[in-house]
N, C-alpha and C. Protein backbone atom coordinates (compact mmCIF):
# COMPACT_ATOMS: atom_id res chain seq x y z
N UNK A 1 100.35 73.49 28.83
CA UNK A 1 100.70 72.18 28.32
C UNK A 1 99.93 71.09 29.08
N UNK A 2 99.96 71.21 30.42
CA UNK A 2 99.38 70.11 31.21
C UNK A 2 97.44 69.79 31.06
N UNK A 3 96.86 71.07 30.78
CA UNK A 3 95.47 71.37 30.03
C UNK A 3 95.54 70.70 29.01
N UNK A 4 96.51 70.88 27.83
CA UNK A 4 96.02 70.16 26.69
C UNK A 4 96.07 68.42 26.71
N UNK A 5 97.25 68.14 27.54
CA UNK A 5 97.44 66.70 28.19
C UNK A 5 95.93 66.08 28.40
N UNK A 6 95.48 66.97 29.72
CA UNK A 6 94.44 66.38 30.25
C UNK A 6 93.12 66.10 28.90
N UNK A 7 93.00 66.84 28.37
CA UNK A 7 91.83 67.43 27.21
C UNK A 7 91.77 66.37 26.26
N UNK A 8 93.21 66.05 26.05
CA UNK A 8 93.66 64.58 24.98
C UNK A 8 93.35 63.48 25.73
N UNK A 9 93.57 63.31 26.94
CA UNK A 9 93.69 62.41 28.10
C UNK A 9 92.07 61.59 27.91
N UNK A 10 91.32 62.89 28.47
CA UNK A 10 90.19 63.03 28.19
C UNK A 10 89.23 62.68 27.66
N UNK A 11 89.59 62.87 26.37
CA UNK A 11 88.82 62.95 25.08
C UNK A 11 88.84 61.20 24.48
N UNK A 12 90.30 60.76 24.98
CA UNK A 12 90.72 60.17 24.40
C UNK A 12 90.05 58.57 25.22
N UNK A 13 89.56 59.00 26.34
CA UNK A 13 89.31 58.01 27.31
C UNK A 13 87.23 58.15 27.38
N UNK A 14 87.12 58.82 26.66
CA UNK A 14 85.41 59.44 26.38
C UNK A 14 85.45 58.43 25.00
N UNK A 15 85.82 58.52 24.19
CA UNK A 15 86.40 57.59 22.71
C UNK A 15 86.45 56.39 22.73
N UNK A 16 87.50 55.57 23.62
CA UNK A 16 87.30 54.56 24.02
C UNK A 16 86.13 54.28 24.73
N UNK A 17 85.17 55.05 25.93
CA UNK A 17 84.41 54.31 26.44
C UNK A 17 83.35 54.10 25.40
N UNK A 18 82.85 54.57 24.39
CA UNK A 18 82.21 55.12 23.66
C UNK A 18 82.10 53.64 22.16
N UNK A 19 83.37 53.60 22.34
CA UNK A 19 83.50 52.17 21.27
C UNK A 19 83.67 50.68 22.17
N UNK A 20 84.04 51.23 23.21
CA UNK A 20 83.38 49.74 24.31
C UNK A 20 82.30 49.47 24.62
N UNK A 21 80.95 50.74 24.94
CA UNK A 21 80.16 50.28 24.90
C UNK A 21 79.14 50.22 23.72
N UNK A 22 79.69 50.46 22.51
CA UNK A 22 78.91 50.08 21.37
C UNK A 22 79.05 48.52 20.91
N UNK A 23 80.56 47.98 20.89
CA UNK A 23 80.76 46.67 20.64
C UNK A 23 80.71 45.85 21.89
N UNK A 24 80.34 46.01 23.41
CA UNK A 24 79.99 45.31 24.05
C UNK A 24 78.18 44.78 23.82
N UNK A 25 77.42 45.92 23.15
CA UNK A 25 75.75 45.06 22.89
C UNK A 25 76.05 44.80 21.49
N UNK A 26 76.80 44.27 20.87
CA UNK A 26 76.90 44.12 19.60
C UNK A 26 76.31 42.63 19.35
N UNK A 27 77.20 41.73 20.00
CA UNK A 27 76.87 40.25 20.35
C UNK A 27 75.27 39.53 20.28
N UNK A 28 74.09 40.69 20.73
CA UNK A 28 72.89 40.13 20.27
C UNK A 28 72.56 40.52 19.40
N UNK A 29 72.94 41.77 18.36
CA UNK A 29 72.71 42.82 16.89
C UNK A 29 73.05 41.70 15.54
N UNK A 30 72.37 42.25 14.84
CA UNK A 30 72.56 41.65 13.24
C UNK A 30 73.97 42.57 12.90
N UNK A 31 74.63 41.68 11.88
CA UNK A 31 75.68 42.42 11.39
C UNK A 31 75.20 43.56 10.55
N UNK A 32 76.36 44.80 10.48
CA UNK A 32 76.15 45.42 9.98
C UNK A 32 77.38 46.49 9.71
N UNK A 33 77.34 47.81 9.05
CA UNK A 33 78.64 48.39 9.07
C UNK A 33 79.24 48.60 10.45
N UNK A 34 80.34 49.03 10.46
CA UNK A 34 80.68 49.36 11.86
C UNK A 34 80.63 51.19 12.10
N UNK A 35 80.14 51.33 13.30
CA UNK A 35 79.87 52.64 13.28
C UNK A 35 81.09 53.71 13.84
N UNK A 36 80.62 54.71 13.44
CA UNK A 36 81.59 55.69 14.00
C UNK A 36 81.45 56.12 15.85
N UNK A 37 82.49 55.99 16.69
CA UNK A 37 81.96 56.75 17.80
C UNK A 37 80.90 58.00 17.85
N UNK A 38 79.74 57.64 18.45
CA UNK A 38 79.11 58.70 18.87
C UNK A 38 77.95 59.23 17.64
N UNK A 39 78.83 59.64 16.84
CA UNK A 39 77.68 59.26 15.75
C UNK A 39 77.18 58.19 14.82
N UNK A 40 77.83 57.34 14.68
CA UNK A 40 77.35 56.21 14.19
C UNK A 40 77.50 55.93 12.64
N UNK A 41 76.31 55.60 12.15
CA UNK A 41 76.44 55.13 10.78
C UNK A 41 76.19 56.53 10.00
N UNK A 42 75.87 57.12 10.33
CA UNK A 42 75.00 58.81 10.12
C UNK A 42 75.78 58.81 8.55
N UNK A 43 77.12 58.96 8.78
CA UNK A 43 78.02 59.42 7.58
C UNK A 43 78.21 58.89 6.23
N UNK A 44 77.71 57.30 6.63
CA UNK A 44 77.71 56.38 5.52
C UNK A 44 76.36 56.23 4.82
N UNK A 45 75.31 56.99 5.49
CA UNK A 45 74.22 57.30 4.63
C UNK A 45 73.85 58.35 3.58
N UNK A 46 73.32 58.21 2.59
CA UNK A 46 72.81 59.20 2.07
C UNK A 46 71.23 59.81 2.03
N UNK A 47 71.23 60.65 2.94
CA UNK A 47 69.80 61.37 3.24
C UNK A 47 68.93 61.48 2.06
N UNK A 48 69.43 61.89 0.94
CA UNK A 48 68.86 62.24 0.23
C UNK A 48 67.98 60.71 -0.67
N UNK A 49 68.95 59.79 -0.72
CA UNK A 49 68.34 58.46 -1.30
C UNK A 49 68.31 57.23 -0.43
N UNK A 50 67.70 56.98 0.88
CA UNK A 50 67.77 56.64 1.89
C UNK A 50 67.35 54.74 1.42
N UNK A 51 66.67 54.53 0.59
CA UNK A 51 66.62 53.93 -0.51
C UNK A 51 67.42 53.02 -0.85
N UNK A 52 68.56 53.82 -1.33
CA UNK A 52 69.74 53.51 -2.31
C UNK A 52 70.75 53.13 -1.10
N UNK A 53 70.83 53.73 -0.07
CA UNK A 53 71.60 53.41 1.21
C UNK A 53 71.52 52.11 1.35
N UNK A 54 70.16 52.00 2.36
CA UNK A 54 69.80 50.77 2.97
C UNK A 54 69.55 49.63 1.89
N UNK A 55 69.64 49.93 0.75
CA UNK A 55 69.83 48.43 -0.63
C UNK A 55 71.23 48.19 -0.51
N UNK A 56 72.06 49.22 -0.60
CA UNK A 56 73.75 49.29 -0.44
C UNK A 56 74.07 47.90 0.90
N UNK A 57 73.48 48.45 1.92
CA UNK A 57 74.06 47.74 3.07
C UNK A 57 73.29 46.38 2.93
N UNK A 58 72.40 46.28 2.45
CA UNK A 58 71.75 45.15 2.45
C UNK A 58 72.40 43.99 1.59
N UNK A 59 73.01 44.73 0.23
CA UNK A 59 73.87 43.70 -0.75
C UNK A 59 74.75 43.32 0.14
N UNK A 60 75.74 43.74 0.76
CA UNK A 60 76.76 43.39 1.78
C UNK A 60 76.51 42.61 3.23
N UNK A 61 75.11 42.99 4.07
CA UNK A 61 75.21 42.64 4.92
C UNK A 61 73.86 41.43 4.88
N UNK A 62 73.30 41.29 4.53
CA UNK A 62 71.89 40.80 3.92
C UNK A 62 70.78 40.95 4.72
N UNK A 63 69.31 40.83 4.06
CA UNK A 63 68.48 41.43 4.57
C UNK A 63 68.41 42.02 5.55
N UNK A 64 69.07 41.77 6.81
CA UNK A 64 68.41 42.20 8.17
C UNK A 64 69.84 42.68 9.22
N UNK A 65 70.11 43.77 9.05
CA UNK A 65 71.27 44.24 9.16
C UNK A 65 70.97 45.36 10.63
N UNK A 66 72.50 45.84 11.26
CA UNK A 66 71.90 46.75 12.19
C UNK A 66 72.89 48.31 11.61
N UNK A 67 72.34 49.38 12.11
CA UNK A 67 72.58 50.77 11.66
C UNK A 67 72.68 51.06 12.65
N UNK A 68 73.57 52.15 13.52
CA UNK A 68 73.56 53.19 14.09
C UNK A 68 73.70 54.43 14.37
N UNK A 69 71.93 55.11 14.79
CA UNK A 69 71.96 56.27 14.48
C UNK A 69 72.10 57.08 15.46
N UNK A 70 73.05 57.56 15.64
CA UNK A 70 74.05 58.45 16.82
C UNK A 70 74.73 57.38 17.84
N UNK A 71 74.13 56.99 18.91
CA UNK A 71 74.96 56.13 19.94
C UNK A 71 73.39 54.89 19.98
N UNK A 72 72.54 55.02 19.40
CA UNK A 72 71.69 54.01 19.56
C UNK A 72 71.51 53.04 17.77
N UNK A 73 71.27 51.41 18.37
CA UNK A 73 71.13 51.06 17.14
C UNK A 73 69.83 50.64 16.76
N UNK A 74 69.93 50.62 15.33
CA UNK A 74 68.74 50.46 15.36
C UNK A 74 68.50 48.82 13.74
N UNK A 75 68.25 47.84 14.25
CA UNK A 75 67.99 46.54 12.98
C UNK A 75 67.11 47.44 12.21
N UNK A 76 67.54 46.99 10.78
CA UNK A 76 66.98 47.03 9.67
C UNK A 76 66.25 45.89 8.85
N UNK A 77 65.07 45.63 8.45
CA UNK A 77 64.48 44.62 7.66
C UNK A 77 64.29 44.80 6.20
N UNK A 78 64.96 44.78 5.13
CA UNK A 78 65.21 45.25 3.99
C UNK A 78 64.59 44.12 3.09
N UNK A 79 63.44 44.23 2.47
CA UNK A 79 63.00 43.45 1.49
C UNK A 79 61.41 42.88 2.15
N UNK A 80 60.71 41.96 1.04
CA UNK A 80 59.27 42.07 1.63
C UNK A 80 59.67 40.68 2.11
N UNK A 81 60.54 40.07 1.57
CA UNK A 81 60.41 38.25 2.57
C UNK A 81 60.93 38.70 3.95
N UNK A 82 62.07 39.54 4.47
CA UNK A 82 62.41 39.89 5.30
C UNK A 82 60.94 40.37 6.71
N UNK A 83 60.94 41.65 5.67
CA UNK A 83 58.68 41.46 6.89
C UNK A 83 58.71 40.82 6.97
N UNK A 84 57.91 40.05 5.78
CA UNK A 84 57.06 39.20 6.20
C UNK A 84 57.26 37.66 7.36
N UNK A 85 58.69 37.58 7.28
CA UNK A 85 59.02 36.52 8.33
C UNK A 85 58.84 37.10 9.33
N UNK A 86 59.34 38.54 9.49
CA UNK A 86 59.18 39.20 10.89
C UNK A 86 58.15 39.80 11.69
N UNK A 87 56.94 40.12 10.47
CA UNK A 87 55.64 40.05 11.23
C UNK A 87 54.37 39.13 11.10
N UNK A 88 54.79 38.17 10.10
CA UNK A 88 53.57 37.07 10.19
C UNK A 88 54.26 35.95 10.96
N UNK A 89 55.49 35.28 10.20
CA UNK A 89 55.80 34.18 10.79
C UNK A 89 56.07 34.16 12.36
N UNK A 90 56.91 35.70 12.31
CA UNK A 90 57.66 35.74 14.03
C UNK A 90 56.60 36.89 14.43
N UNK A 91 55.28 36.67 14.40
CA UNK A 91 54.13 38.13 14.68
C UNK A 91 54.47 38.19 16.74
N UNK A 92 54.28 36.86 17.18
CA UNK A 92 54.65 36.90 18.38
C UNK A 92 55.75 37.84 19.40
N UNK A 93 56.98 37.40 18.76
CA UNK A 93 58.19 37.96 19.28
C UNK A 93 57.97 39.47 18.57
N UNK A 94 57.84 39.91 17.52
CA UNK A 94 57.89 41.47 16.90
C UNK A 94 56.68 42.06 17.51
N UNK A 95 55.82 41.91 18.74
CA UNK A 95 54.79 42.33 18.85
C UNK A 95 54.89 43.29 19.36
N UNK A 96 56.20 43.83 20.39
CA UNK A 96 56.86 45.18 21.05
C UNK A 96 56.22 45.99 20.03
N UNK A 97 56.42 47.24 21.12
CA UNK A 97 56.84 48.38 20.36
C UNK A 97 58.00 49.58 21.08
N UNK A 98 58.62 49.94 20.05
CA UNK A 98 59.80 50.86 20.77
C UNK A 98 59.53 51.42 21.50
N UNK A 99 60.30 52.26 22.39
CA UNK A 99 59.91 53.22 23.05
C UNK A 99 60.12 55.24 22.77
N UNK A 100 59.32 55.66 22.98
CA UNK A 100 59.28 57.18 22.61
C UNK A 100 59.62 58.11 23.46
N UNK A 101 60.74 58.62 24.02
CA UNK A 101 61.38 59.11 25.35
C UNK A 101 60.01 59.98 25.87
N UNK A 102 59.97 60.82 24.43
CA UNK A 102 59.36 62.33 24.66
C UNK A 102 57.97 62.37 24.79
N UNK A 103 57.58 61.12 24.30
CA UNK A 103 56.08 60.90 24.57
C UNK A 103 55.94 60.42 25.52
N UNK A 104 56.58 59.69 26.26
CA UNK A 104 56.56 59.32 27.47
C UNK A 104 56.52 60.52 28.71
N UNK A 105 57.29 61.05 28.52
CA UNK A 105 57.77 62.16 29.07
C UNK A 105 56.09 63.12 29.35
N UNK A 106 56.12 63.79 27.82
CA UNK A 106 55.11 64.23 27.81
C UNK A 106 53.50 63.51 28.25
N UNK A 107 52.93 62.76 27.93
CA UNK A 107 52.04 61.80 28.30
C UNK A 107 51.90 61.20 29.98
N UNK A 108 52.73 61.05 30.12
CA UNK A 108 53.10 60.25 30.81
C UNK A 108 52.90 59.16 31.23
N UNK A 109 53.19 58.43 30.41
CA UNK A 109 52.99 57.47 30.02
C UNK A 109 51.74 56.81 29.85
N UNK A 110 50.97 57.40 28.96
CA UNK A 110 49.19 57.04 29.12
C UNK A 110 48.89 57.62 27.49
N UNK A 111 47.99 57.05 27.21
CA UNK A 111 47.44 57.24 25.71
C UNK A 111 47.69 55.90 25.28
N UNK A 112 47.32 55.47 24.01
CA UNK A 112 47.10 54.47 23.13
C UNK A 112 48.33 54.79 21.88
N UNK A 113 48.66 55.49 21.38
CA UNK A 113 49.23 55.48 20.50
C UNK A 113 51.02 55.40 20.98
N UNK A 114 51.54 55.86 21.96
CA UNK A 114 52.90 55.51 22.17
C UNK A 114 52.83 54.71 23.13
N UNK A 115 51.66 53.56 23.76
CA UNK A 115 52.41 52.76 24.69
C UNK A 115 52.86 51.46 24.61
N UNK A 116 53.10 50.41 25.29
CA UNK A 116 54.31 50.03 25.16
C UNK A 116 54.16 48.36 26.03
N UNK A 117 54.66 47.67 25.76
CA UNK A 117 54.28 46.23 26.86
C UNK A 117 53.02 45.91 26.89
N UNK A 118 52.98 46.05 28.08
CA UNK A 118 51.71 45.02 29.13
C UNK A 118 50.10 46.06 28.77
N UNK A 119 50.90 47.50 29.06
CA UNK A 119 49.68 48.50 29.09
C UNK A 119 49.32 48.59 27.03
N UNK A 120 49.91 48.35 26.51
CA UNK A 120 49.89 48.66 25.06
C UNK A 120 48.28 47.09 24.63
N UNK A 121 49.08 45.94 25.11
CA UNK A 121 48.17 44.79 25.32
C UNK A 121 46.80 44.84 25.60
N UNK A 122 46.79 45.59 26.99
CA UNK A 122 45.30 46.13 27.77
C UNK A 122 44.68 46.89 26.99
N UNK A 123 45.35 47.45 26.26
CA UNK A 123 44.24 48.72 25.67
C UNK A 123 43.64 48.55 24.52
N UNK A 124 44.87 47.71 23.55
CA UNK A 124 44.83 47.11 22.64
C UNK A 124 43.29 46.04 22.48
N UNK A 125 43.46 45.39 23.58
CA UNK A 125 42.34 44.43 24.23
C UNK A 125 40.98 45.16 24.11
N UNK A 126 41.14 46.31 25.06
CA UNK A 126 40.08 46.67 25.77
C UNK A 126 39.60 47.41 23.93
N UNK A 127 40.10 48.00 23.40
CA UNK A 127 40.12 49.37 22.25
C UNK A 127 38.95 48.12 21.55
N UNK A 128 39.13 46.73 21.10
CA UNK A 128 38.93 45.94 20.13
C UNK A 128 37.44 45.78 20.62
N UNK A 129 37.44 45.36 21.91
CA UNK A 129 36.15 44.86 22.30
C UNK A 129 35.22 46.03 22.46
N UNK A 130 35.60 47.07 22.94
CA UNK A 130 34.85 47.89 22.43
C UNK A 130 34.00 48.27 21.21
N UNK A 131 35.30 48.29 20.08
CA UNK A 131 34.35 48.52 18.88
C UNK A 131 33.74 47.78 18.42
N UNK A 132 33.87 46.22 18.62
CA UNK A 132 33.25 45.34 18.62
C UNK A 132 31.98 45.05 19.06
N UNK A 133 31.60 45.14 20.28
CA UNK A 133 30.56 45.85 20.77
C UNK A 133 29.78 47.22 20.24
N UNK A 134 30.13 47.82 19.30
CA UNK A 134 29.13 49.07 18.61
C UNK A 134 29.19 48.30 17.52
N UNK A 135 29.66 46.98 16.96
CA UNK A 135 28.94 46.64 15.94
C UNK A 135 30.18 46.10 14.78
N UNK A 136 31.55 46.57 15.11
CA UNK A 136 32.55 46.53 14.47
C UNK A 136 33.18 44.63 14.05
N UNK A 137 32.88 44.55 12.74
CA UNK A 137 32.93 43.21 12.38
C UNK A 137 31.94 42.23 12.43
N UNK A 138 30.82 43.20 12.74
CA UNK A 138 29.47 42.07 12.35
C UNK A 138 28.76 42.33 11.20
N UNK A 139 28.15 41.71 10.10
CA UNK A 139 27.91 41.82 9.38
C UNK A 139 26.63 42.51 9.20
N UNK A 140 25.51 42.81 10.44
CA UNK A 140 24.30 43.37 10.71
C UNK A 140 24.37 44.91 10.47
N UNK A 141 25.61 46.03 10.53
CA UNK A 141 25.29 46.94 9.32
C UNK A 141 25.17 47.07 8.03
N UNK A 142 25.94 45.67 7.70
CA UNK A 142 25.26 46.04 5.65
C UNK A 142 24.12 45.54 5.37
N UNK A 143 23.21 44.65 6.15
CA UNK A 143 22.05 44.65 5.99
C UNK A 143 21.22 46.14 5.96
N UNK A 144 21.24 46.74 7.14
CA UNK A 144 21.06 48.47 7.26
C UNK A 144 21.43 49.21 5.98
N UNK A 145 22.65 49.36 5.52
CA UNK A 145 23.65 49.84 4.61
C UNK A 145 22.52 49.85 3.14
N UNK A 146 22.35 48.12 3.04
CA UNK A 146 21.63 48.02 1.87
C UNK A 146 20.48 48.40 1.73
N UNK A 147 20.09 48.06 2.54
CA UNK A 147 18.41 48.43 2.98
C UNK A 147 18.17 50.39 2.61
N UNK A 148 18.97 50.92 3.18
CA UNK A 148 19.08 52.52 2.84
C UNK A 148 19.25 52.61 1.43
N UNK A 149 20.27 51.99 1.14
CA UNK A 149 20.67 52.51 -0.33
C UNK A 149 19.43 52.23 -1.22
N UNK A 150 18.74 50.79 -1.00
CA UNK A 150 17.59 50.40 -1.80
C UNK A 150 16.94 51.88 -1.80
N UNK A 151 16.19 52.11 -0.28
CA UNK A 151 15.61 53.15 -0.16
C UNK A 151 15.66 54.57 -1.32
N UNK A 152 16.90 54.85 -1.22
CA UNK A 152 17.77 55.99 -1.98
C UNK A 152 17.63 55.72 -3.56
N UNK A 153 17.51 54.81 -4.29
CA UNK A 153 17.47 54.37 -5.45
C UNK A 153 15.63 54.31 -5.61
N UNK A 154 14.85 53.78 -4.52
CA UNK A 154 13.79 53.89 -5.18
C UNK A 154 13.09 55.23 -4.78
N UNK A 155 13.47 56.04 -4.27
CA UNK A 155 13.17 57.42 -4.40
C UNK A 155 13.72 58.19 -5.46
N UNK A 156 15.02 57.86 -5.43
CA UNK A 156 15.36 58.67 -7.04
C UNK A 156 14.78 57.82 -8.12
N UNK A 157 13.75 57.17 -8.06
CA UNK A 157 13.02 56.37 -9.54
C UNK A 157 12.12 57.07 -9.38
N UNK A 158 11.37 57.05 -8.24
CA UNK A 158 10.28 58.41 -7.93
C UNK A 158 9.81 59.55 -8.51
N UNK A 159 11.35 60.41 -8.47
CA UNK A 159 11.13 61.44 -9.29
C UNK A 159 11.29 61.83 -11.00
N UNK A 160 11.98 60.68 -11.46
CA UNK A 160 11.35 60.25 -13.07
C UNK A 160 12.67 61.76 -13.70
N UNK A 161 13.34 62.38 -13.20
CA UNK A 161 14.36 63.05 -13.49
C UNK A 161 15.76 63.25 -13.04
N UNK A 162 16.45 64.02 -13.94
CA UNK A 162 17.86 63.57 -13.22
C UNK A 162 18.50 64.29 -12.01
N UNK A 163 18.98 63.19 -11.01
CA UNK A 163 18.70 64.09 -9.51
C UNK A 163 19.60 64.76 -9.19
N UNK A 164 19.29 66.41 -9.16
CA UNK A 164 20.21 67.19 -9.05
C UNK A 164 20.59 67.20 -7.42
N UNK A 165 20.00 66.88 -6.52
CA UNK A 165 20.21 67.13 -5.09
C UNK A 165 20.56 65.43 -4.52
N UNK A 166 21.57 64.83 -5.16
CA UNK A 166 22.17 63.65 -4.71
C UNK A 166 22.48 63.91 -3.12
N UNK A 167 23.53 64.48 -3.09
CA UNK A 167 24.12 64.85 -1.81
C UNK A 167 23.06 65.08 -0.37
N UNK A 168 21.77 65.95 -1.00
CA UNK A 168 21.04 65.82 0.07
C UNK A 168 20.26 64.43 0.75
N UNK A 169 20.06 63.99 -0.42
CA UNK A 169 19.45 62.69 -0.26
C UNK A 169 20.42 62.06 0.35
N UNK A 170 21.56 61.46 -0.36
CA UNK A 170 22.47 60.64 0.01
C UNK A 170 22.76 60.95 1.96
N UNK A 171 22.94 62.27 2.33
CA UNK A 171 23.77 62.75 4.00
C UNK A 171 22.09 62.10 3.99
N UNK A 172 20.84 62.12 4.01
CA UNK A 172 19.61 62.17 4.84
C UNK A 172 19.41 60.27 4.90
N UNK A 173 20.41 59.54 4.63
CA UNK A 173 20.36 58.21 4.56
C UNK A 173 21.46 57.67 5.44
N UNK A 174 22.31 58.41 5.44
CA UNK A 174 24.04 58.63 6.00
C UNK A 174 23.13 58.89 7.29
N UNK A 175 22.77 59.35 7.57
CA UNK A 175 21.80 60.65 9.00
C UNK A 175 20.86 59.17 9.48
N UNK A 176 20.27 58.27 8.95
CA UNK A 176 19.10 57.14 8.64
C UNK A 176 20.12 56.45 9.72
N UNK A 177 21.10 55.77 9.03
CA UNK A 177 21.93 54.77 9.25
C UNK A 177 22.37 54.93 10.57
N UNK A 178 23.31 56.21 10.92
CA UNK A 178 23.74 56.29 11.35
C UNK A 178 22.63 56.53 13.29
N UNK A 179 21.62 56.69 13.26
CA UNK A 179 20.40 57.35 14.03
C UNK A 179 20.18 55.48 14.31
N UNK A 180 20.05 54.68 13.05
CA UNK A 180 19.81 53.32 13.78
C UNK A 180 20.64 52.73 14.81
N UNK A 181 21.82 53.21 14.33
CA UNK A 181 23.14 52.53 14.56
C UNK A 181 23.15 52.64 16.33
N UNK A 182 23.31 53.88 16.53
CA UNK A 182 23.22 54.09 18.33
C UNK A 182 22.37 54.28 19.32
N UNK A 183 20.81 54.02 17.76
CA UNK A 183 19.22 54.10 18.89
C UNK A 183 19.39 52.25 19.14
N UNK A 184 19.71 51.88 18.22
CA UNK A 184 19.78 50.17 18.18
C UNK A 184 18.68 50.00 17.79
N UNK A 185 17.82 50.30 16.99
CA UNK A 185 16.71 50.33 16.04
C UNK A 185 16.90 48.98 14.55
């Protein structure tokens, strides 16, 4: 008897902490349904039309609502005016990006694709000027570009028939371009 006491005792005090600290970060969250301990909104979704869910909560809660999936929440932006305020108008503040336990974990914390803050910024930075520097956003390869293709067109006038070996021609111009591109020719 005194086991099952404790177990209820227990359980019952794991429950409560569990809905205290979900509605204690609630205060900075968008409204939204209220979740179940521990698992959350999980139950009030439908997997299958995920769709039809998040339109559901959206009629009720409007555009920009919060969900929780297990003990973490997560805002929802439902509709294209909704984006679009949140990544053009507010591009600043939405510029984060979440965080990925397991990639972190795994990685440790290094690569370009899961990082995060300050280092996400740097690389971001550094990634741009780079390609920028091989040429990325200047208009001096379609001069090249055209210049080949001319090439390619007045050789196939050349041969006065219909050109069965496109492909070779075409990669041996692709091969042209690309040979200028990193001799800097």
């Amino acid at each position: 008897m005194d086991l099952v006491v404790a177990l209820v005792l227990g359980l019952s005090c794991l429950l409560l902490l569990s809905v205290w600290r979900q509605s204690s970060g609630r205060g900075k969250l968008p409204p939204g349904p209220t979740p179940l301990p521990i698992i959350g909104n999980i139950l009030q979704m439908d997997f299958k039309d995920i769709s039809k869910s998040l339109t559901k909560f959206s009629k009720v809660y409007g555009p920009v609502f919060t969900l929780y999936l297990g003990l973490e929440p997560s805002v929802v932006l439902h509709g294209y005016d909704a984006v679009k305020e949140a990544l053009v108008d507010l591009g600043e503040e939405f510029a984060g990006r979440g965080s990925f336990p397991l990639s972190e974990k795994v990685n440790r914390n290094l690569g370009i694709l899961f990082s995060n803050g300050k280092r996400w910024k740097e690389l971001r930075r550094f990634s741009l000027m780079t390609l920028r520097n091989f040429g990325m956003g200047k208009r001096s390869i379609e001069d090249r570009v055209q210049e080949e293709a001319h090439c390619l067109v007045e050789e196939l006038r050349k041969t006065n028939e219909i050109p069965r070996r496109w492909k070779r021609k075409s990669s041996t111009a692709e091969n042209a371009m690309t040979k200028e591109e990193f001799q800097g020719e």
